[in-house]
PDB file of N, CA and C in Angstrom:
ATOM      1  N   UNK A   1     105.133 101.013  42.109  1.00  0.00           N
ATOM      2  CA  UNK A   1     105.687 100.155  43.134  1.00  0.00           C
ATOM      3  C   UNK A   1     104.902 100.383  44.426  1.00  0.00           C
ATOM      4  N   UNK A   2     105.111  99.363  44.901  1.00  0.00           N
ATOM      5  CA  UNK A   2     104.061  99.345  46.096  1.00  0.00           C
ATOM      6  C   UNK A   2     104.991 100.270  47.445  1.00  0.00           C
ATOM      7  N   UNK A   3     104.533 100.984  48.256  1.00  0.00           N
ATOM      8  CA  UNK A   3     104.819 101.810  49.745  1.00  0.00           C
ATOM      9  C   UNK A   3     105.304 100.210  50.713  1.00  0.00           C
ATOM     10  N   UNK A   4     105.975 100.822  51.566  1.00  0.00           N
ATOM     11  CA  UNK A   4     106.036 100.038  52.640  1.00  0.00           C
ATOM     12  C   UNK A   4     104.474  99.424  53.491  1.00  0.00           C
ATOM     13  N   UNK A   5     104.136 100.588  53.900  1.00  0.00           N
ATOM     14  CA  UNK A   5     102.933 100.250  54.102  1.00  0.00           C
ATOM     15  C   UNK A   5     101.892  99.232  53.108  1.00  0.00           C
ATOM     16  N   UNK A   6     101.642  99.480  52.152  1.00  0.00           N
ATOM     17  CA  UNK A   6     101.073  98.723  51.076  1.00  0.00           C
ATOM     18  C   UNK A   6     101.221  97.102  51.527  1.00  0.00           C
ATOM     19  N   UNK A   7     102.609  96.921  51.359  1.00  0.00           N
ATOM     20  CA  UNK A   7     103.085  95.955  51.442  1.00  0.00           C
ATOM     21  C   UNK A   7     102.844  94.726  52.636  1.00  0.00           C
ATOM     22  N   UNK A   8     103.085  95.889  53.738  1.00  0.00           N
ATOM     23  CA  UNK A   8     102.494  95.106  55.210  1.00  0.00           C
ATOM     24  C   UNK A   8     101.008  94.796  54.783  1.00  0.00           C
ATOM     25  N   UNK A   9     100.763  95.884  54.409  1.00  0.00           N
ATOM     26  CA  UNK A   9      98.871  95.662  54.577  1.00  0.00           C
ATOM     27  C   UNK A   9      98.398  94.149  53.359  1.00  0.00           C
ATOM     28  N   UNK A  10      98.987  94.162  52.521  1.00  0.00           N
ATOM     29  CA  UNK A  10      98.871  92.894  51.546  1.00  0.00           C
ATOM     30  C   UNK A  10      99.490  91.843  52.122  1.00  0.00           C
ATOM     31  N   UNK A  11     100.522  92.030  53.015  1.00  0.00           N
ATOM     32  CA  UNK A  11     101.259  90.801  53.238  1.00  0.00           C
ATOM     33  C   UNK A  11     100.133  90.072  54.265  1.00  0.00           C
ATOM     34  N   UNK A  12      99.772  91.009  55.307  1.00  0.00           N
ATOM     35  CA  UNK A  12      99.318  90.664  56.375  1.00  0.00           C
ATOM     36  C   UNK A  12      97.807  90.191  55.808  1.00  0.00           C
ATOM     37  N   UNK A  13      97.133  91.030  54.769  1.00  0.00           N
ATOM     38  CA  UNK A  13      96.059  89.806  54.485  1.00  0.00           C
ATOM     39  C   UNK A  13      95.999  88.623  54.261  1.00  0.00           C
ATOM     40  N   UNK A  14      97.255  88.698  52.913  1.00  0.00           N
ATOM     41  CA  UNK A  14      97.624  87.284  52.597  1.00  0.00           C
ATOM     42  C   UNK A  14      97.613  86.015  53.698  1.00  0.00           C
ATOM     43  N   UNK A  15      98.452  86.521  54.617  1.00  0.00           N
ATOM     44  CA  UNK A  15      98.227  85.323  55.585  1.00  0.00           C
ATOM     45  C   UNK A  15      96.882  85.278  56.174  1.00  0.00           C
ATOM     46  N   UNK A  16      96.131  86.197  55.776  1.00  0.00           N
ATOM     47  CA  UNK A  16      94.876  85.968  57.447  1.00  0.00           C
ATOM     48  C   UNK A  16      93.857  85.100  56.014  1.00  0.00           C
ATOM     49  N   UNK A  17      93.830  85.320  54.807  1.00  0.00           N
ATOM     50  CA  UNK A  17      92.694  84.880  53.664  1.00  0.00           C
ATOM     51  C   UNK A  17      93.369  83.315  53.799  1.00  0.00           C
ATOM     52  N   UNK A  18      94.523  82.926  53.821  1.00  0.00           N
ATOM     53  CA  UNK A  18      95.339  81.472  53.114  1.00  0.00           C
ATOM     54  C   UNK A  18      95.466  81.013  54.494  1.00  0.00           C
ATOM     55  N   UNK A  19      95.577  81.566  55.772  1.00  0.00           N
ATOM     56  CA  UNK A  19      95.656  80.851  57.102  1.00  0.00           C
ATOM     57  C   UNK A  19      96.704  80.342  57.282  1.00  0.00           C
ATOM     58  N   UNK A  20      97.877  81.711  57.105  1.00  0.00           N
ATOM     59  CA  UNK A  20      99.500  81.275  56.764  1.00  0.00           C
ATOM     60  C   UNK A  20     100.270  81.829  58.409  1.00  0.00           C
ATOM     61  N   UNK A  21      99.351  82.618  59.070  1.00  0.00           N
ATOM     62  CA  UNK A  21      99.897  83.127  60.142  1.00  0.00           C
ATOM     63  C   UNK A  21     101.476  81.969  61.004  1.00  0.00           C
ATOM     64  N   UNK A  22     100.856  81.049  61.159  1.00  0.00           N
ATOM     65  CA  UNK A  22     102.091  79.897  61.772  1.00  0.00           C
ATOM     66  C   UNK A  22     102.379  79.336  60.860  1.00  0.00           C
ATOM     67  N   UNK A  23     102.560  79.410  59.714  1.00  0.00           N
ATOM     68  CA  UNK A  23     103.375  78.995  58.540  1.00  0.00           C
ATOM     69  C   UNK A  23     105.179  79.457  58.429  1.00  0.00           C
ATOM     70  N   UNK A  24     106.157  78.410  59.149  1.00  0.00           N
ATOM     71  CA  UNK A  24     107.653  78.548  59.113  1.00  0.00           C
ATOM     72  C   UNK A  24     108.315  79.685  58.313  1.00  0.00           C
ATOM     73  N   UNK A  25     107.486  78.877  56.601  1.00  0.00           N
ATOM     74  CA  UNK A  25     108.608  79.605  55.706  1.00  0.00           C
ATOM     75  C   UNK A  25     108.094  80.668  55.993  1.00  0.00           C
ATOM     76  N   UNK A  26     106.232  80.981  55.750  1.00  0.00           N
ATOM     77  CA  UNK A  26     106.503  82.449  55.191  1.00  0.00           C
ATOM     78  C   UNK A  26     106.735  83.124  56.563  1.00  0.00           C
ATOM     79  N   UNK A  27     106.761  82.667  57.618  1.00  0.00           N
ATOM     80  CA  UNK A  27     107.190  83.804  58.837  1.00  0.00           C
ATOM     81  C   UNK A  27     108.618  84.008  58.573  1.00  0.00           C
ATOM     82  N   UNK A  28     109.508  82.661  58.303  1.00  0.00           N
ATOM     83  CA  UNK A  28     110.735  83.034  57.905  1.00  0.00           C
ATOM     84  C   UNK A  28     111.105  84.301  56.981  1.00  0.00           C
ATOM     85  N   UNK A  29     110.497  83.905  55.860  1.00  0.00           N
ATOM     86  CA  UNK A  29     110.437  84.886  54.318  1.00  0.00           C
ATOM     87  C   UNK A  29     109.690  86.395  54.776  1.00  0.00           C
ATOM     88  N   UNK A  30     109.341  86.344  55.820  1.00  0.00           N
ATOM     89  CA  UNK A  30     108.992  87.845  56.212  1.00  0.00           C
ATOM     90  C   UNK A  30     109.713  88.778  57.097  1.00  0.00           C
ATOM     91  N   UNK A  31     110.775  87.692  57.953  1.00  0.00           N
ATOM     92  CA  UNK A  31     111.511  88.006  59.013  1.00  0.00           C
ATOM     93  C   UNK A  31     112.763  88.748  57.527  1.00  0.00           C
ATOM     94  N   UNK A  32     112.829  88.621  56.782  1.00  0.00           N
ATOM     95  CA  UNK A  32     114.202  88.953  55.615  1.00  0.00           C
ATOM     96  C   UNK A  32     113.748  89.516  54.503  1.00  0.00           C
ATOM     97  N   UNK A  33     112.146  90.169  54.395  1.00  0.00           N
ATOM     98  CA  UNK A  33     111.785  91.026  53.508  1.00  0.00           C
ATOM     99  C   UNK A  33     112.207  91.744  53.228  1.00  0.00           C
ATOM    100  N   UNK A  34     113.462  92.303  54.181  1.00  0.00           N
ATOM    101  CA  UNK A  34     113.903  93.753  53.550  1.00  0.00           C
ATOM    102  C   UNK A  34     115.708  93.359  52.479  1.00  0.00           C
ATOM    103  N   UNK A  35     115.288  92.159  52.250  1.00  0.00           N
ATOM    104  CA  UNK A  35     116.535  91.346  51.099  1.00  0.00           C
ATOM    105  C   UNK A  35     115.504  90.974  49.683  1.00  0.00           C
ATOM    106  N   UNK A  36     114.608  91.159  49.459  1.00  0.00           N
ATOM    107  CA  UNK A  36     113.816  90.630  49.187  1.00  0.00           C
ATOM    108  C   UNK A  36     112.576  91.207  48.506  1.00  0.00           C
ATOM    109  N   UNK A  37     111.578  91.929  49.457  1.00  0.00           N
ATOM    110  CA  UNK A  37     110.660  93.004  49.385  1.00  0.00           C
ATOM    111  C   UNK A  37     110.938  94.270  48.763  1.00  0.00           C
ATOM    112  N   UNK A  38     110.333  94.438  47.170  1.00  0.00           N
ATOM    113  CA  UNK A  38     111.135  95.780  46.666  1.00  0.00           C
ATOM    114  C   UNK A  38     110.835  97.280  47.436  1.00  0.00           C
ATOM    115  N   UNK A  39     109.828  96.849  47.657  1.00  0.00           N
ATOM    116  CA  UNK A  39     109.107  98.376  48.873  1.00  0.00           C
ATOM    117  C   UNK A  39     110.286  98.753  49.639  1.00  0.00           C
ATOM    118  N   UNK A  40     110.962  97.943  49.955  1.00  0.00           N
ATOM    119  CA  UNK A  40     112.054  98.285  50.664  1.00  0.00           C
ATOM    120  C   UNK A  40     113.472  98.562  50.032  1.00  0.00           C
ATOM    121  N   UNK A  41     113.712  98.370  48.634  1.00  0.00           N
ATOM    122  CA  UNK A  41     114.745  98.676  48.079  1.00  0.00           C
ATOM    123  C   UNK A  41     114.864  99.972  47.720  1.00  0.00           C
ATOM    124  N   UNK A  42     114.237 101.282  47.978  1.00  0.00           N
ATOM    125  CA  UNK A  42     114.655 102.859  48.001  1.00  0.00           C
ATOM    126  C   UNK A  42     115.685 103.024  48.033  1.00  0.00           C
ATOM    127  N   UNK A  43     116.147 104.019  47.250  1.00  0.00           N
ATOM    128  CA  UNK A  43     117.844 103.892  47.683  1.00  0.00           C
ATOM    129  C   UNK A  43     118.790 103.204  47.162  1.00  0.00           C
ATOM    130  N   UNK A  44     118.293 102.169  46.942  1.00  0.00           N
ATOM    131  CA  UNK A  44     119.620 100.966  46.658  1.00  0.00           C
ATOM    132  C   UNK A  44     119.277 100.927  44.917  1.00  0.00           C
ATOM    133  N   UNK A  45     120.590 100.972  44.175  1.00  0.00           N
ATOM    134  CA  UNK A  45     120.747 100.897  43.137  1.00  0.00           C
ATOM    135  C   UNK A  45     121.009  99.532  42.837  1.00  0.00           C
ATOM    136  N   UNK A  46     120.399  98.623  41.667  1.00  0.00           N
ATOM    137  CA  UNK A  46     120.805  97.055  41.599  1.00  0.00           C
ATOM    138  C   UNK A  46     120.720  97.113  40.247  1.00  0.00           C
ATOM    139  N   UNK A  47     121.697  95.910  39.674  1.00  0.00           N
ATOM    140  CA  UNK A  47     122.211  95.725  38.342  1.00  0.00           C
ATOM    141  C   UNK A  47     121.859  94.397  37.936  1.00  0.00           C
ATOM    142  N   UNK A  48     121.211  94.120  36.734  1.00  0.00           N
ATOM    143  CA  UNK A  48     121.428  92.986  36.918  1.00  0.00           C
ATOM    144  C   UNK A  48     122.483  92.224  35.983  1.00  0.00           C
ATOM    145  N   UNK A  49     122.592  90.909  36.408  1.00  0.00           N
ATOM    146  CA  UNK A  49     123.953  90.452  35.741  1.00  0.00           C
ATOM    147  C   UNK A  49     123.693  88.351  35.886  1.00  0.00           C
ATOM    148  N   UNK A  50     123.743  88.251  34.308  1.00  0.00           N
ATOM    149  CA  UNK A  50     123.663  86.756  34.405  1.00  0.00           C
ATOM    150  C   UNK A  50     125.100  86.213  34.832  1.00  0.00           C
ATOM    151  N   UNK A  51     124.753  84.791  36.016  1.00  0.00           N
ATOM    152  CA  UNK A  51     125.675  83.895  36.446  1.00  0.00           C
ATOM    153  C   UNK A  51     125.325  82.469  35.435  1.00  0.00           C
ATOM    154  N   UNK A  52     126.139  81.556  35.306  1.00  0.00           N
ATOM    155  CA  UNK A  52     126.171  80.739  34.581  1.00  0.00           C
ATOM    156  C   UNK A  52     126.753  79.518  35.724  1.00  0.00           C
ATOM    157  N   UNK A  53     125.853  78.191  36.087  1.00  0.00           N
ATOM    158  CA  UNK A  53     126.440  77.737  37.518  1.00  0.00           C
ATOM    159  C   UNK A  53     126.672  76.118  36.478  1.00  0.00           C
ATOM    160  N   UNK A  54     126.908  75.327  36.694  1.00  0.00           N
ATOM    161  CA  UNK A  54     126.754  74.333  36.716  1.00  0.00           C
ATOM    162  C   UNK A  54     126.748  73.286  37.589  1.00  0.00           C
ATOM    163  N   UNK A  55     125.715  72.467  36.883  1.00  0.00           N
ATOM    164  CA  UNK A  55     125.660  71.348  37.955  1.00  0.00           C
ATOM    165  C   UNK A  55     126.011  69.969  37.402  1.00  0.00           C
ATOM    166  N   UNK A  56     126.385  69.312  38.222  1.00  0.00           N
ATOM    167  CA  UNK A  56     127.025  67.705  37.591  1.00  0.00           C
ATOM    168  C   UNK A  56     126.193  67.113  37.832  1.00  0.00           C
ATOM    169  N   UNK A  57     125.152  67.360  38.741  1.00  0.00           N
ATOM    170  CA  UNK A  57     124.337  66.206  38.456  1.00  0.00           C
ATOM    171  C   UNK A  57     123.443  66.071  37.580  1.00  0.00           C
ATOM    172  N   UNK A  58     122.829  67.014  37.029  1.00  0.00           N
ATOM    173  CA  UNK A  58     122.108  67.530  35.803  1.00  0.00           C
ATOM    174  C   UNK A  58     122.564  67.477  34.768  1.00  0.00           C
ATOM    175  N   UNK A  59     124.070  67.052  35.106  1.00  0.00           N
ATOM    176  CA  UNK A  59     124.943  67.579  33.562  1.00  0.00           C
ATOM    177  C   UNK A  59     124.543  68.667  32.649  1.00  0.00           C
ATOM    178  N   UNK A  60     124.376  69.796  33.092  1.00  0.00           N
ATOM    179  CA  UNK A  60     123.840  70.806  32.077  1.00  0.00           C
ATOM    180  C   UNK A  60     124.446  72.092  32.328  1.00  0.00           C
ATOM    181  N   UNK A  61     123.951  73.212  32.306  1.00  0.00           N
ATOM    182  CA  UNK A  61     124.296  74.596  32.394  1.00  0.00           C
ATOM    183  C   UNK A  61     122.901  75.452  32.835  1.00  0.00           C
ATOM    184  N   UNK A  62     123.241  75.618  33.460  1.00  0.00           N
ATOM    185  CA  UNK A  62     121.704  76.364  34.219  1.00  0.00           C
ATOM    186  C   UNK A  62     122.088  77.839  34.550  1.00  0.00           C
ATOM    187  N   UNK A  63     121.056  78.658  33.807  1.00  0.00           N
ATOM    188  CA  UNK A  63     121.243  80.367  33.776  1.00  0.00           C
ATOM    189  C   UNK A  63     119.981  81.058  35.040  1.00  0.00           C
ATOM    190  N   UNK A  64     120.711  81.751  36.044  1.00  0.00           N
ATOM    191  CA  UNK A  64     119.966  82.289  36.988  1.00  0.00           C
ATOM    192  C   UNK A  64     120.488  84.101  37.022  1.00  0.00           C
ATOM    193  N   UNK A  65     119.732  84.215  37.123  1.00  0.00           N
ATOM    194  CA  UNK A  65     119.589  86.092  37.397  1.00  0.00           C
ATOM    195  C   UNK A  65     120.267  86.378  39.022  1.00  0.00           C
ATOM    196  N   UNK A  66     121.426  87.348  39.354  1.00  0.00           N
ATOM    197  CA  UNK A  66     121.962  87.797  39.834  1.00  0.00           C
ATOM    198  C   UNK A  66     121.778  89.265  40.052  1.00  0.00           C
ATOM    199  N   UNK A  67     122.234  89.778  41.078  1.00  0.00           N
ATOM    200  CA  UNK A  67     121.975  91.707  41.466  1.00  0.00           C
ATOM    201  C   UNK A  67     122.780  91.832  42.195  1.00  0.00           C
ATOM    202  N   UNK A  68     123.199  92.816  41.608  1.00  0.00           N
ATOM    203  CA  UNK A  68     124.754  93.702  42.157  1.00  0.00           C
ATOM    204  C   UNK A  68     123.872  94.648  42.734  1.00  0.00           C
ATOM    205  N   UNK A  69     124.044  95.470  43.857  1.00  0.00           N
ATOM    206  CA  UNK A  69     123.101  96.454  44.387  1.00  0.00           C
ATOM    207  C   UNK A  69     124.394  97.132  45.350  1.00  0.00           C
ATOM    208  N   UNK A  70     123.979  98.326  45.365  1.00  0.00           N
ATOM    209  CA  UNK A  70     125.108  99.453  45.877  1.00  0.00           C
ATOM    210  C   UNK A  70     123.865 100.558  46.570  1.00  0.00           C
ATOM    211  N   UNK A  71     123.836 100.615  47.686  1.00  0.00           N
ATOM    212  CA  UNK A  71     123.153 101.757  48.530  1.00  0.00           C
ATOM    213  C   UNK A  71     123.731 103.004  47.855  1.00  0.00           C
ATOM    214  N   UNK A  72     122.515 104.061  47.926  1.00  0.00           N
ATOM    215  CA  UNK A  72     122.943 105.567  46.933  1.00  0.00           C
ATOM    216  C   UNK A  72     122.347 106.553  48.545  1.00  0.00           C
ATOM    217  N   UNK A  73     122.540 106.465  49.218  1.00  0.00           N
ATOM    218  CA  UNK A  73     122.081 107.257  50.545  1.00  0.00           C
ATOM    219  C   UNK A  73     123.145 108.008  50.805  1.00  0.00           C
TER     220      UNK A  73
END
């Protein structure tokens, strides 16, 4: 798994190679890395657990991955 550091240092290329620096989302998606970014999940224990949602407009059943996570600090 990648260090915190690691992470900045890849993130921050990423934008300077793709020319993402004023790019919304990913400034958004970086402002909430630590929901997100596993470098930052130390500590936190997570489970995973299928939800089953449906949608009517699809008429179908659509299976998405869920995480129960409990801080161990």
């Amino acid at each position: 798994m990648l260090t915190v550091v690691e992470f900045e240092n890849a993130w921050a290329m990423s934008l300077k190679m793709y020319n993402l620096k004023q790019h919304l989302y990913m400034t958004h998606i970086y402002e909430i890395r630590t929901k997100w970014a596993k470098p930052y999940f130390k500590g936190v224990f997570c489970t995973k657990m299928a939800i089953t949602w449906w949608t009517e407009s699809a008429n179908r059943t659509q299976k998405t991955d869920a995480y129960v996570c409990k801080s161990v600090h």
